[in-house]
N, C-alpha and C. Protein backbone atom coordinates (compact mmCIF):
# COMPACT_ATOMS: atom_id res chain seq x y z
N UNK A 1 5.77 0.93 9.56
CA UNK A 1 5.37 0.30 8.30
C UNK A 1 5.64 1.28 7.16
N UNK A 2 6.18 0.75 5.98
CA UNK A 2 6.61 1.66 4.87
C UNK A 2 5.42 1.46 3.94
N UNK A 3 4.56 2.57 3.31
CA UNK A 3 3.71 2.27 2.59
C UNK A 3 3.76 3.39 1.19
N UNK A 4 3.61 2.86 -0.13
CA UNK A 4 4.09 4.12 -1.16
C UNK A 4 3.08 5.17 -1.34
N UNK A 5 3.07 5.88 -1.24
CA UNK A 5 2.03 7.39 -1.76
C UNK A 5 2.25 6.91 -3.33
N UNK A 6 1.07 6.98 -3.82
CA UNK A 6 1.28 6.78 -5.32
C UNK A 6 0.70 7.85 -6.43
N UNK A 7 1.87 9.02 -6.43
CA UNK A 7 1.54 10.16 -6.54
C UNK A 7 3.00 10.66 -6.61
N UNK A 8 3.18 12.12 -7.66
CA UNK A 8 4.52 12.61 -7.83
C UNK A 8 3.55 14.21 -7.72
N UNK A 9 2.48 14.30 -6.72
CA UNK A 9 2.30 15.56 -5.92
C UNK A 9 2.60 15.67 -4.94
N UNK A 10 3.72 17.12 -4.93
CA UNK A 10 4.40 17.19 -3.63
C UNK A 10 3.64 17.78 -2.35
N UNK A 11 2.22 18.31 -3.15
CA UNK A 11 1.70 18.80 -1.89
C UNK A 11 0.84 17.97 -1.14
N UNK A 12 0.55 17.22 -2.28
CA UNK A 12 -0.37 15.85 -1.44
C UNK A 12 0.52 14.84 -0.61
N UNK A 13 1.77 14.95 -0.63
CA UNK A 13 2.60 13.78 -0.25
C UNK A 13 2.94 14.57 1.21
N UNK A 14 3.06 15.86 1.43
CA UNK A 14 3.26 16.96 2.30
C UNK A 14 2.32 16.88 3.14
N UNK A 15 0.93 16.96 2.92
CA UNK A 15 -0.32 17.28 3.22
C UNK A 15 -0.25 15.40 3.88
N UNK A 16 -0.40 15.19 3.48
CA UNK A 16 -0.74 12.99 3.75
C UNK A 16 0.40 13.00 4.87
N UNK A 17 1.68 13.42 4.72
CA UNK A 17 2.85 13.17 5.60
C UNK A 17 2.42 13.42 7.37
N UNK A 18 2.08 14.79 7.01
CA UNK A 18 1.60 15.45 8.20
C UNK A 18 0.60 15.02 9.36
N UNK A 19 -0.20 14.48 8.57
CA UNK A 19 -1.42 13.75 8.59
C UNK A 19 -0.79 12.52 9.61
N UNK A 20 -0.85 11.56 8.69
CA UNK A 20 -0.41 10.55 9.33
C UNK A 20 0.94 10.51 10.41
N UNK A 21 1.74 11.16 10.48
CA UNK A 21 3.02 11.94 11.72
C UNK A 21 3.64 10.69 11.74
N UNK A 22 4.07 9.94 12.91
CA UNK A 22 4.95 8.93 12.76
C UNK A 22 4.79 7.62 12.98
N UNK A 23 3.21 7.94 12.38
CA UNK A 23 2.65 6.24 12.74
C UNK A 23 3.21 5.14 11.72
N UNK A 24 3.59 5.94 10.08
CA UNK A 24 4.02 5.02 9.26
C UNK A 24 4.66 6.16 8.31
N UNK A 25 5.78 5.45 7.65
CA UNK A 25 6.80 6.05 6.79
C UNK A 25 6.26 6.10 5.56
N UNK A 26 6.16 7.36 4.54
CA UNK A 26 5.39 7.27 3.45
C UNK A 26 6.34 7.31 2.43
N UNK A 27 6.47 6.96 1.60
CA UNK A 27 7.35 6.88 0.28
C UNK A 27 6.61 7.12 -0.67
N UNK A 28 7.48 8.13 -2.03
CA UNK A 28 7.29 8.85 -3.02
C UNK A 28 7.34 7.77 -4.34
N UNK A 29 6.98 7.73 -4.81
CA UNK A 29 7.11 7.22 -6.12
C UNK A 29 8.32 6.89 -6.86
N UNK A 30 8.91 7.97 -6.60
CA UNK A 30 10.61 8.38 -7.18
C UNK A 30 11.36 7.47 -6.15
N UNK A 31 10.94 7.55 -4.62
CA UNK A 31 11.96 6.35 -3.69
C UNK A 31 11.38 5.37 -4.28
N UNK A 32 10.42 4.56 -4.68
CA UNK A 32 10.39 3.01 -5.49
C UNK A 32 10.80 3.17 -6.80
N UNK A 33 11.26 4.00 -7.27
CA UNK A 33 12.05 3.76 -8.97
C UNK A 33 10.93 4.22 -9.69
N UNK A 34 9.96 4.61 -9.54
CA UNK A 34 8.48 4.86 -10.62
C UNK A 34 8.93 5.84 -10.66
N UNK A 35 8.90 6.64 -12.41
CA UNK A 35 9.28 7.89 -12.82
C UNK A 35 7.90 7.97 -13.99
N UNK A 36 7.04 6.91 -13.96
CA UNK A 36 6.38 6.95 -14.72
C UNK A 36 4.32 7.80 -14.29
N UNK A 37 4.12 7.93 -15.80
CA UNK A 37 2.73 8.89 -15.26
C UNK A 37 1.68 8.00 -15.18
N UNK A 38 0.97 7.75 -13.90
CA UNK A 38 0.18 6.87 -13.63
C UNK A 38 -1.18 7.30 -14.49
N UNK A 39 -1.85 5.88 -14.75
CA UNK A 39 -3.11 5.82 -15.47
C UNK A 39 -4.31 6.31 -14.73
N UNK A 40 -5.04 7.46 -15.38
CA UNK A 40 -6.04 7.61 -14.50
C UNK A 40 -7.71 7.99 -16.00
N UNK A 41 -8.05 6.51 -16.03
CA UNK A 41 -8.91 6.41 -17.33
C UNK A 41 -10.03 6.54 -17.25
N UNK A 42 -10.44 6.25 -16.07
CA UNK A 42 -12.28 5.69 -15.58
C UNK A 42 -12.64 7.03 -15.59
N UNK A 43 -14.41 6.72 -15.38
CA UNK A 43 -15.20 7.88 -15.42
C UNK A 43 -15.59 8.11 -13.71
N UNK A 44 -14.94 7.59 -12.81
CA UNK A 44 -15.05 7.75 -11.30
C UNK A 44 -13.94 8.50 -10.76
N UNK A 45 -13.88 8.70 -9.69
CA UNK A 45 -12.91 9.27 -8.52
C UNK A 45 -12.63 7.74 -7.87
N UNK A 46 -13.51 6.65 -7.72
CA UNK A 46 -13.12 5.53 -6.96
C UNK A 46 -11.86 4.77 -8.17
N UNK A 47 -12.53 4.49 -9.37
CA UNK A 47 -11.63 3.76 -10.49
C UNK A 47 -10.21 3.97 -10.72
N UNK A 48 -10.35 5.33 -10.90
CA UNK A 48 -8.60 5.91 -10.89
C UNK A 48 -8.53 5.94 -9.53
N UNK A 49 -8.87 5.80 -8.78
CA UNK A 49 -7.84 5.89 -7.35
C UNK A 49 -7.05 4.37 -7.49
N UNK A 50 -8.39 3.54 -7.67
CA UNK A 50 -7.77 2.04 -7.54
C UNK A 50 -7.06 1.48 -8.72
N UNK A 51 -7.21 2.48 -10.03
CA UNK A 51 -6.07 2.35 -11.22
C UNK A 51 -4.71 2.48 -11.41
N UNK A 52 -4.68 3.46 -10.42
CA UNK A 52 -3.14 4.00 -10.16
C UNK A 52 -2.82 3.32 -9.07
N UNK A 53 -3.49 2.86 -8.09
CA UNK A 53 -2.91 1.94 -6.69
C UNK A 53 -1.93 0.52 -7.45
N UNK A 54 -2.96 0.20 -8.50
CA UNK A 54 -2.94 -1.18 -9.34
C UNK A 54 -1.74 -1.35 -9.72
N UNK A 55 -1.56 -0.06 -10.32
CA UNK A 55 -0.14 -0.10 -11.43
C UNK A 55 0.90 0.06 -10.43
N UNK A 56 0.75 0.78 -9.20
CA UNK A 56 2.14 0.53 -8.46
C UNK A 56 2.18 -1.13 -8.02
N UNK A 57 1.13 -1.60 -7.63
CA UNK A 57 1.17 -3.21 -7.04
C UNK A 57 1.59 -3.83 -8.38
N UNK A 58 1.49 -3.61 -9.48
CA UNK A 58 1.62 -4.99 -10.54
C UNK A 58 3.06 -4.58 -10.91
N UNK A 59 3.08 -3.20 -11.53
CA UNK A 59 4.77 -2.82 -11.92
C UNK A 59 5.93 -2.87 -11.00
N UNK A 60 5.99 -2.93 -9.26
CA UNK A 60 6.80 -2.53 -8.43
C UNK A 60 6.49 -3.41 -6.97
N UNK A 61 5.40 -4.40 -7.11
CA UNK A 61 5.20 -5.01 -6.08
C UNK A 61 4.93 -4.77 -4.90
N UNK A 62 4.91 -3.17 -4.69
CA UNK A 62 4.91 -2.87 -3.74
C UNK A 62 3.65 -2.03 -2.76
N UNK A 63 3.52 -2.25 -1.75
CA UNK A 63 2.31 -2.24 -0.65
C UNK A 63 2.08 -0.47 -0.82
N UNK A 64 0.89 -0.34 -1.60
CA UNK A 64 0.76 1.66 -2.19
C UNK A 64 -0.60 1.54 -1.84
N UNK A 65 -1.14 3.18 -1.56
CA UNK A 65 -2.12 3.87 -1.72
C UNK A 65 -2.13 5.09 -2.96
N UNK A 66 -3.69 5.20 -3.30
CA UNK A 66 -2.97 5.93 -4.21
C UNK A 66 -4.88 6.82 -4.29
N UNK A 67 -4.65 7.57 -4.33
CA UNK A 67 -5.74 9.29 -4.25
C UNK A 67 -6.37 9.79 -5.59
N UNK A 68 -7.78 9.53 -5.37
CA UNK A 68 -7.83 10.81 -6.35
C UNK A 68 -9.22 11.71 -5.33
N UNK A 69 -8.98 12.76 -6.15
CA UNK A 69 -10.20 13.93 -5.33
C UNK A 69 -10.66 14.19 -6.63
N UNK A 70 -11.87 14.77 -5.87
CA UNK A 70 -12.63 15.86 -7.33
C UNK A 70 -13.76 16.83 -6.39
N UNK A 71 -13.77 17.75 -7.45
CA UNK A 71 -14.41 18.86 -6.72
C UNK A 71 -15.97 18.66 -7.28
N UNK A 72 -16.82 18.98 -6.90
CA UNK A 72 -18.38 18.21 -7.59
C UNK A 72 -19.77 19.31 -6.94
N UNK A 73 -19.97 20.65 -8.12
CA UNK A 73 -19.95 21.55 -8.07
C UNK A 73 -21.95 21.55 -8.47
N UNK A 74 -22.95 21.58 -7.58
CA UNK A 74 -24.30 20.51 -7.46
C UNK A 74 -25.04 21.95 -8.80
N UNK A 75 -25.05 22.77 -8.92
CA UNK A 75 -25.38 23.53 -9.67
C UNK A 75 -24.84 23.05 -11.58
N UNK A 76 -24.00 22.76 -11.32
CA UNK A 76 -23.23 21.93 -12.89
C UNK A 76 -23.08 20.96 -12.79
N UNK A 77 -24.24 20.48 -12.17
CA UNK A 77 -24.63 18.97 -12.36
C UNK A 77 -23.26 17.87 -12.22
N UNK A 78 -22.56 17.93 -11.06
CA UNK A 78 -21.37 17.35 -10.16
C UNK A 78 -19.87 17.84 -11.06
N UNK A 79 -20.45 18.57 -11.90
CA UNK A 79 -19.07 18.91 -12.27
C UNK A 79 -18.00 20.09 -11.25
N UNK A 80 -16.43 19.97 -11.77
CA UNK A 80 -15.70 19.23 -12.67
C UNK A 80 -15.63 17.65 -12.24
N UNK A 81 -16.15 17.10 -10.82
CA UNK A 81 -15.94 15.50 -10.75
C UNK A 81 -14.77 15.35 -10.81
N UNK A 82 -14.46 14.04 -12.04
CA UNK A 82 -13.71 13.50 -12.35
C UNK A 82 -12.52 13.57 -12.92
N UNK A 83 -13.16 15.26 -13.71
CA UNK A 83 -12.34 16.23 -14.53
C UNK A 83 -11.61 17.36 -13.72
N UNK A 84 -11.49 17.29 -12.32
CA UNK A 84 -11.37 18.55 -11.72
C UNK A 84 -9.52 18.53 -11.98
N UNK A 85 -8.61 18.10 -12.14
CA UNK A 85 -7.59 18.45 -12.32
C UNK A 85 -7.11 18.97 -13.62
N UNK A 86 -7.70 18.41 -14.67
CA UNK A 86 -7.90 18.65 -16.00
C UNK A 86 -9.51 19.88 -16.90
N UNK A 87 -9.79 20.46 -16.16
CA UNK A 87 -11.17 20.76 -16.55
C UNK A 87 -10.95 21.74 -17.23
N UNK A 88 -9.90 22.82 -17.41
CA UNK A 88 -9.77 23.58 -18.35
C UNK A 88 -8.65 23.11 -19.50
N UNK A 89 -8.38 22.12 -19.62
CA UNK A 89 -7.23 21.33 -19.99
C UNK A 89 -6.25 20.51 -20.27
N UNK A 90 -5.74 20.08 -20.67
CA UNK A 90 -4.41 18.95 -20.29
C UNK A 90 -3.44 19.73 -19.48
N UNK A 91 -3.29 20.97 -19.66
CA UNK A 91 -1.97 21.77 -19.06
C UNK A 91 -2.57 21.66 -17.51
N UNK A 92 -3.22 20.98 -17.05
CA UNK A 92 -3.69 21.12 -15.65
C UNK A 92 -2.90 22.17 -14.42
N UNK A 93 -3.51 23.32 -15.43
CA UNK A 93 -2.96 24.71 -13.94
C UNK A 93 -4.68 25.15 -13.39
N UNK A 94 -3.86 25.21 -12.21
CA UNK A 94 -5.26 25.65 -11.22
C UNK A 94 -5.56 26.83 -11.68
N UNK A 95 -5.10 28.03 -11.55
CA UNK A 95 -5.97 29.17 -12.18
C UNK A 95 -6.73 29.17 -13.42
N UNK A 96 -6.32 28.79 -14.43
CA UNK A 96 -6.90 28.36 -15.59
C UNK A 96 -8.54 27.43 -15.46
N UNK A 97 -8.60 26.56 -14.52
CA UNK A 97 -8.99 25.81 -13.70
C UNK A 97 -10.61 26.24 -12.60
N UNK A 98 -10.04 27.26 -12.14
CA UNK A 98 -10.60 28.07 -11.30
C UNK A 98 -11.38 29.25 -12.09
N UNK A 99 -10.63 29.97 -12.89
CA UNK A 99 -11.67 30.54 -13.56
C UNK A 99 -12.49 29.98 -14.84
N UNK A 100 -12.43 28.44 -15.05
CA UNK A 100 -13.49 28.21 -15.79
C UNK A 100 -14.52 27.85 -14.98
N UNK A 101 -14.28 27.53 -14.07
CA UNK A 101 -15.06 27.26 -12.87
C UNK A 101 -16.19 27.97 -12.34
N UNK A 102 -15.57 29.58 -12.34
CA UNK A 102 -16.08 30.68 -11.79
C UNK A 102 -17.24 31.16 -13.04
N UNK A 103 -16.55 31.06 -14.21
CA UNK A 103 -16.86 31.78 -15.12
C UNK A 103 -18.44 30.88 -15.58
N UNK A 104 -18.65 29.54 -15.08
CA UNK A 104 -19.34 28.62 -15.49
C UNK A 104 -20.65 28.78 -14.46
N UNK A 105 -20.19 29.17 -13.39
CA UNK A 105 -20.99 29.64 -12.23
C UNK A 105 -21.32 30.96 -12.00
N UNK A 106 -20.97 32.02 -13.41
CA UNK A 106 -21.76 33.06 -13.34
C UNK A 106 -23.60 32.95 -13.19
N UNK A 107 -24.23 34.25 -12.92
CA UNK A 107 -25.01 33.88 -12.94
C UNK A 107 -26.36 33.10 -12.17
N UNK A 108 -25.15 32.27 -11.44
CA UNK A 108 -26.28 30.88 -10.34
C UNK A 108 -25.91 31.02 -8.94
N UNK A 109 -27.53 31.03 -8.36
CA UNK A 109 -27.85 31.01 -7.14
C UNK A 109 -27.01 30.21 -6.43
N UNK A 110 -27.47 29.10 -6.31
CA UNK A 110 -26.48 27.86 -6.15
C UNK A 110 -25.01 27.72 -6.16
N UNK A 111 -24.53 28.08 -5.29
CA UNK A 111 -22.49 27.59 -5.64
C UNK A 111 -22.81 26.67 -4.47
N UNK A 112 -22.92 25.79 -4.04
CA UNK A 112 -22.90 24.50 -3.17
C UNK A 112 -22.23 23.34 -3.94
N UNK A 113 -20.95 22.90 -3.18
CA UNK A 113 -20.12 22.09 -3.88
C UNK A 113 -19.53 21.25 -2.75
N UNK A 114 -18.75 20.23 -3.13
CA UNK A 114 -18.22 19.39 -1.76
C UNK A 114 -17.28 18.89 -2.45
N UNK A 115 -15.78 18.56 -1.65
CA UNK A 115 -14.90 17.88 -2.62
C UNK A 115 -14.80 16.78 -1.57
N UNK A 116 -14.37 16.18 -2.51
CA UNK A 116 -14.63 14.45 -2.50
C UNK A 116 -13.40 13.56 -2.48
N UNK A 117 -12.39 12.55 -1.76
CA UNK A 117 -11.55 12.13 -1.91
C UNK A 117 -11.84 10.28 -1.81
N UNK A 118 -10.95 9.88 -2.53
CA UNK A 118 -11.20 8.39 -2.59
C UNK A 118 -9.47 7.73 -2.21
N UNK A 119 -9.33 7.10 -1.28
CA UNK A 119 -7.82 6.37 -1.44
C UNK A 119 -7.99 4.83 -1.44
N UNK A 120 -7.59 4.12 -2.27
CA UNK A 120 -7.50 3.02 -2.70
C UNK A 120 -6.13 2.51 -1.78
N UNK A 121 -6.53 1.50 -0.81
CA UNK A 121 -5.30 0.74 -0.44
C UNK A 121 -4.96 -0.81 -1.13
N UNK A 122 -3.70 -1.04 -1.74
CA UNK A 122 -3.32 -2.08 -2.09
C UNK A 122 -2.21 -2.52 -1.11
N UNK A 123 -2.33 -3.45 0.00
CA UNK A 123 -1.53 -4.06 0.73
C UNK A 123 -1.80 -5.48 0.84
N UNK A 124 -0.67 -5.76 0.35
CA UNK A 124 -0.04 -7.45 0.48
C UNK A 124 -1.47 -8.06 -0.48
N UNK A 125 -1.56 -7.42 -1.64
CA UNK A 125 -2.36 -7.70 -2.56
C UNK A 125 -3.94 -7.67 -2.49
N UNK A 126 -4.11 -6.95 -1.46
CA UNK A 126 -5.73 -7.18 -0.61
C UNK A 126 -5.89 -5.23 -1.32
N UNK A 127 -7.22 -5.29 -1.42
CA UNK A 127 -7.79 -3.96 -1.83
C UNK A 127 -8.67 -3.76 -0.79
N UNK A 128 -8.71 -1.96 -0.39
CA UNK A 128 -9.50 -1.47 0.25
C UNK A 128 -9.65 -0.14 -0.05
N UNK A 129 -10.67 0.57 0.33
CA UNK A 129 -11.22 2.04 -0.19
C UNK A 129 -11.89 2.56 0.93
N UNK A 130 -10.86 3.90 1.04
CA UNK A 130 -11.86 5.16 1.84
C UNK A 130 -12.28 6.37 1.25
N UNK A 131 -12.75 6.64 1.92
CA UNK A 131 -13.80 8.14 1.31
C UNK A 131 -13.57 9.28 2.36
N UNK A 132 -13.35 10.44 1.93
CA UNK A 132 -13.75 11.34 2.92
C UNK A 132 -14.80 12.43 2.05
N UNK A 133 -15.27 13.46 2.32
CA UNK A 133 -16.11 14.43 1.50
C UNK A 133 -16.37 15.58 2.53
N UNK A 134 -16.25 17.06 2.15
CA UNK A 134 -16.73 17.80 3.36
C UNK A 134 -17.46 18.90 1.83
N UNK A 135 -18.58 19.35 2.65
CA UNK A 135 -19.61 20.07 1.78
C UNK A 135 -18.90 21.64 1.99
N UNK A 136 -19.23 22.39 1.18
CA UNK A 136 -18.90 24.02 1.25
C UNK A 136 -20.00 24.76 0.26
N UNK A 137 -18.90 25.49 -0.46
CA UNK A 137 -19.43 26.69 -1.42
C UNK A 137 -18.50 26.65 -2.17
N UNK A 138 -18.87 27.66 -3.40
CA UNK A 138 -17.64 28.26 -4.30
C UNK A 138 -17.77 29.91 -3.94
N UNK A 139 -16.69 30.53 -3.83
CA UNK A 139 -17.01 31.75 -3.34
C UNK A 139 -16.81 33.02 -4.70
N UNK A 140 -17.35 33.63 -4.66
CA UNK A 140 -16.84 34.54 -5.80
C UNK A 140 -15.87 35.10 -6.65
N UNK A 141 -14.82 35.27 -5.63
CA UNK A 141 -13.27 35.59 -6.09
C UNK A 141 -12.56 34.36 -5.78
N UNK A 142 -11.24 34.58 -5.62
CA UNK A 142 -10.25 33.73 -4.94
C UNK A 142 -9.85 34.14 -3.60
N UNK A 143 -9.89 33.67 -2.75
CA UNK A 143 -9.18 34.25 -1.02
C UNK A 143 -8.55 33.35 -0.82
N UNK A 144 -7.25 33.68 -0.29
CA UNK A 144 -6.24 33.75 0.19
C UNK A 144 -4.73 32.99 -0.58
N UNK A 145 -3.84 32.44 -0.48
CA UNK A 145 -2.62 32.03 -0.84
C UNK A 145 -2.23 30.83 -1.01
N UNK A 146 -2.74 30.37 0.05
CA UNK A 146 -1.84 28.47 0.53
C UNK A 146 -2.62 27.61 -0.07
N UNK A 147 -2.45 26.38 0.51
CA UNK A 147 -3.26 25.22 -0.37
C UNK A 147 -3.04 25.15 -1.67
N UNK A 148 -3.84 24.36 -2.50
CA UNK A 148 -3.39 23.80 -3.95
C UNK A 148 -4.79 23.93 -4.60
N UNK A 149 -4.76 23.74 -6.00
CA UNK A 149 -6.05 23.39 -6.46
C UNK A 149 -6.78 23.80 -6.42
N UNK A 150 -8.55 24.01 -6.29
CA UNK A 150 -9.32 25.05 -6.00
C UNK A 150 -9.16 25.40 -4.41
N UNK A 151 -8.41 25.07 -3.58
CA UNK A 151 -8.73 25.50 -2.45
C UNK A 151 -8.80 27.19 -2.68
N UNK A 152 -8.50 28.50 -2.94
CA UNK A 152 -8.71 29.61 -2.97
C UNK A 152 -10.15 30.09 -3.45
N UNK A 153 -10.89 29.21 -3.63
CA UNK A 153 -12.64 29.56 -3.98
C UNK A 153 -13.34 28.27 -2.86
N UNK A 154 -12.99 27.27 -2.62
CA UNK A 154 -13.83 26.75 -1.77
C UNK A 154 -14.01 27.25 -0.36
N UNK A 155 -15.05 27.37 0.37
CA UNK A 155 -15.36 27.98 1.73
C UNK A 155 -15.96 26.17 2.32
N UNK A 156 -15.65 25.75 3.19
CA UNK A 156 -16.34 24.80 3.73
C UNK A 156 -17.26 25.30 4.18
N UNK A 157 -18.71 24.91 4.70
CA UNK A 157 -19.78 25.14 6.04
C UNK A 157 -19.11 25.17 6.72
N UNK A 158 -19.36 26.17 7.68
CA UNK A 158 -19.01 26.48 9.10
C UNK A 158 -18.16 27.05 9.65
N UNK A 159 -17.64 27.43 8.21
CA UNK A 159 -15.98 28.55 8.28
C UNK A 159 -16.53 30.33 7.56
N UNK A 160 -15.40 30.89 7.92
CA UNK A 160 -15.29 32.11 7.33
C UNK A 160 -14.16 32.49 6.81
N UNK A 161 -13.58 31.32 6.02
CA UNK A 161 -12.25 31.29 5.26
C UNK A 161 -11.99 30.42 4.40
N UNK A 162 -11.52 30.37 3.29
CA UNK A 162 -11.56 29.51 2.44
C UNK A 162 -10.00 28.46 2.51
N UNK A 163 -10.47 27.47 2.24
CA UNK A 163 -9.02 26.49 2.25
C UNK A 163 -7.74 27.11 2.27
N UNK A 164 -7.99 27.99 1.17
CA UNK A 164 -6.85 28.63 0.84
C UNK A 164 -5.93 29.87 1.88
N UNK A 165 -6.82 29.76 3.20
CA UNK A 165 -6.65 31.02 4.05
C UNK A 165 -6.32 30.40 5.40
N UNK A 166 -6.61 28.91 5.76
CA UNK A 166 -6.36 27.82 6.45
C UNK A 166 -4.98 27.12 6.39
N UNK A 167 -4.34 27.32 7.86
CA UNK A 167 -3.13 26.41 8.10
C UNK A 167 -3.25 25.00 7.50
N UNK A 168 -2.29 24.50 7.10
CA UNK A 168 -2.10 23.06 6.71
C UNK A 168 -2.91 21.98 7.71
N UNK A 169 -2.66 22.48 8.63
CA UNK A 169 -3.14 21.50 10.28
C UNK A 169 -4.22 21.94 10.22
N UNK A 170 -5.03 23.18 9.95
CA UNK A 170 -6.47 23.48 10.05
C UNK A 170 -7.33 22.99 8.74
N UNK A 171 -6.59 23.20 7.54
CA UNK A 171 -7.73 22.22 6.92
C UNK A 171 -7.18 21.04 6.81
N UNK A 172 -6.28 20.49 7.03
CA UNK A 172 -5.87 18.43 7.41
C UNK A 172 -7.18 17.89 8.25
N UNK A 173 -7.36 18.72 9.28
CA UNK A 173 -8.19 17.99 10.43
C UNK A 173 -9.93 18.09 9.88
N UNK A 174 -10.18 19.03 8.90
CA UNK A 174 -11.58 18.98 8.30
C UNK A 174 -11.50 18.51 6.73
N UNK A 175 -10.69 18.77 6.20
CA UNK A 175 -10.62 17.60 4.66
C UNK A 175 -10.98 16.88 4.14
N UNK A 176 -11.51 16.80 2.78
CA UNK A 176 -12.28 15.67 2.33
C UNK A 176 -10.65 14.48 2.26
N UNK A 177 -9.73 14.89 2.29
CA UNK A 177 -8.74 13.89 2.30
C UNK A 177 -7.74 13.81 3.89
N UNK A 178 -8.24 14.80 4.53
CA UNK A 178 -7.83 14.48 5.81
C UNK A 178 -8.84 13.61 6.23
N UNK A 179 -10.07 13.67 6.39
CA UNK A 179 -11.14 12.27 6.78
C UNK A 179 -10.80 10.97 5.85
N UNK A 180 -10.79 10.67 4.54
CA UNK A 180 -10.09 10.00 4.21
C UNK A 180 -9.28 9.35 4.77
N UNK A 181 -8.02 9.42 4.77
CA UNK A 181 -6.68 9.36 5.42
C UNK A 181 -6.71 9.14 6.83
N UNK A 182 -8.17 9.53 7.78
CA UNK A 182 -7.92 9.18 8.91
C UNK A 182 -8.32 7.99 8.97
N UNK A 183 -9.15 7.28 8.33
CA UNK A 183 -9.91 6.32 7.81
C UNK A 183 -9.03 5.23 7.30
N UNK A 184 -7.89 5.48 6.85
CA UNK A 184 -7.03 4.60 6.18
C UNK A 184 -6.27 5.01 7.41
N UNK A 185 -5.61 5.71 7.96
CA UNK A 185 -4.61 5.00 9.04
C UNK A 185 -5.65 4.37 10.38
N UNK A 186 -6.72 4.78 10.62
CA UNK A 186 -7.22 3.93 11.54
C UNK A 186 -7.20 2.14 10.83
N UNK A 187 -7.42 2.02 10.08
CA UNK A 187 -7.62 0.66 9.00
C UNK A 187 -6.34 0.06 9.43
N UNK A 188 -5.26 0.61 9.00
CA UNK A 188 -3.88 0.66 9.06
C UNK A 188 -3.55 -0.03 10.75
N UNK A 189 -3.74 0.89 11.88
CA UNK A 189 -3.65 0.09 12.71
C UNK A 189 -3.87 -0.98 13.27
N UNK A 190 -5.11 -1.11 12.55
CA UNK A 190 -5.81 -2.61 13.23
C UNK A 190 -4.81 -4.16 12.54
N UNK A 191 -4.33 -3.66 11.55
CA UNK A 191 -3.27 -4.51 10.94
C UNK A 191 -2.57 -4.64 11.41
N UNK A 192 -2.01 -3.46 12.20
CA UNK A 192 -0.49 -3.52 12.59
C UNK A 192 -0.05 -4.68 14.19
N UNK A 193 -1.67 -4.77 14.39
CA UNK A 193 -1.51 -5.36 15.56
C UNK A 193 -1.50 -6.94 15.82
């Protein structure tokens, strides 16, 4: 089954690919002709997921999922949320990002945070929504290299490494968007049958 990623992030399209392996063929935005920047207006993580799903189903007809995450930081009262790609900005760079983050969480006991993913499925005009969420920390510095986004300050519970220090396959399988995503291809199969 061909279904569109509705998204022009290459690491999320990387990260989702992997994920799902060869149960279904994922397509980029750019393979359906969309060169355009999807709407993401609401004050939710659920709204823009299903805002941007929308605009691929109405502009391109075609059978999309489409993601948003946010990081939701219980000491700053769920922030960045909604704002986590943008929170130091429009120029949405993660370091910039990360240390307003840090810099906001001087100070507090509390760094307990959980990031949060929402994917909106639009197939054959029918809507559906999954969730994944895994709880952590924010850690003091930044550790380690890989991953995207705040992963280099988040620590999940139950680790001694932060996202950012974790194989692709090691945080896929605990992810607030690897649970997600497992959630939508289990969904996925029951269709297929």
């Amino acid at each position: 089954m061909q279904l569109c990623f509705a998204t022009n992030n290459r690491h999320k399209i990387e990260e989702i690919s992997r994920l799902v392996g060869n149960n279904f063929h994922i397509v980029s935005l750019q393979e359906i002709g969309c060169y355009d920047e999807l709407p993401e207006t609401h004050d939710t993580i659920e709204e823009n997921a299903f805002e941007k799903a929308e605009y691929v189903w109405e502009h391109f007809g075609v059978s999309c999922f489409a993601d948003d995450s946010g990081i939701e930081v219980e000491s700053l009262n769920g922030e960045p949320g909604v704002n986590t790609a943008f929170y130091a900005g429009p120029q949405r760079n993660n370091n910039d990002n990360m240390d307003l983050l840090l810099k906001n969480l001087q100070g507090k006991e509390n760094r307990n945070a959980r990031f949060r993913t929402c994917i909106a499925l639009i197939i054959n005009g029918e809507k559906h929504l999954f969730e994944g969420k895994i709880e952590g920390h924010i850690l003091e510095h930044q550790q380690g290299t890989g991953g995207f986004g705040y992963d280099p300050i988040f620590m999940p519970n139950g680790y001694q490494k932060s996202f950012a220090e974790m194989t692709l396959d090691e945080k896929g399988s605990i992810s607030h968007r690897g649970k997600a995503v497992q959630k939508l291809i289990e969904f996925l199969k029951t269709i297929q049958k």
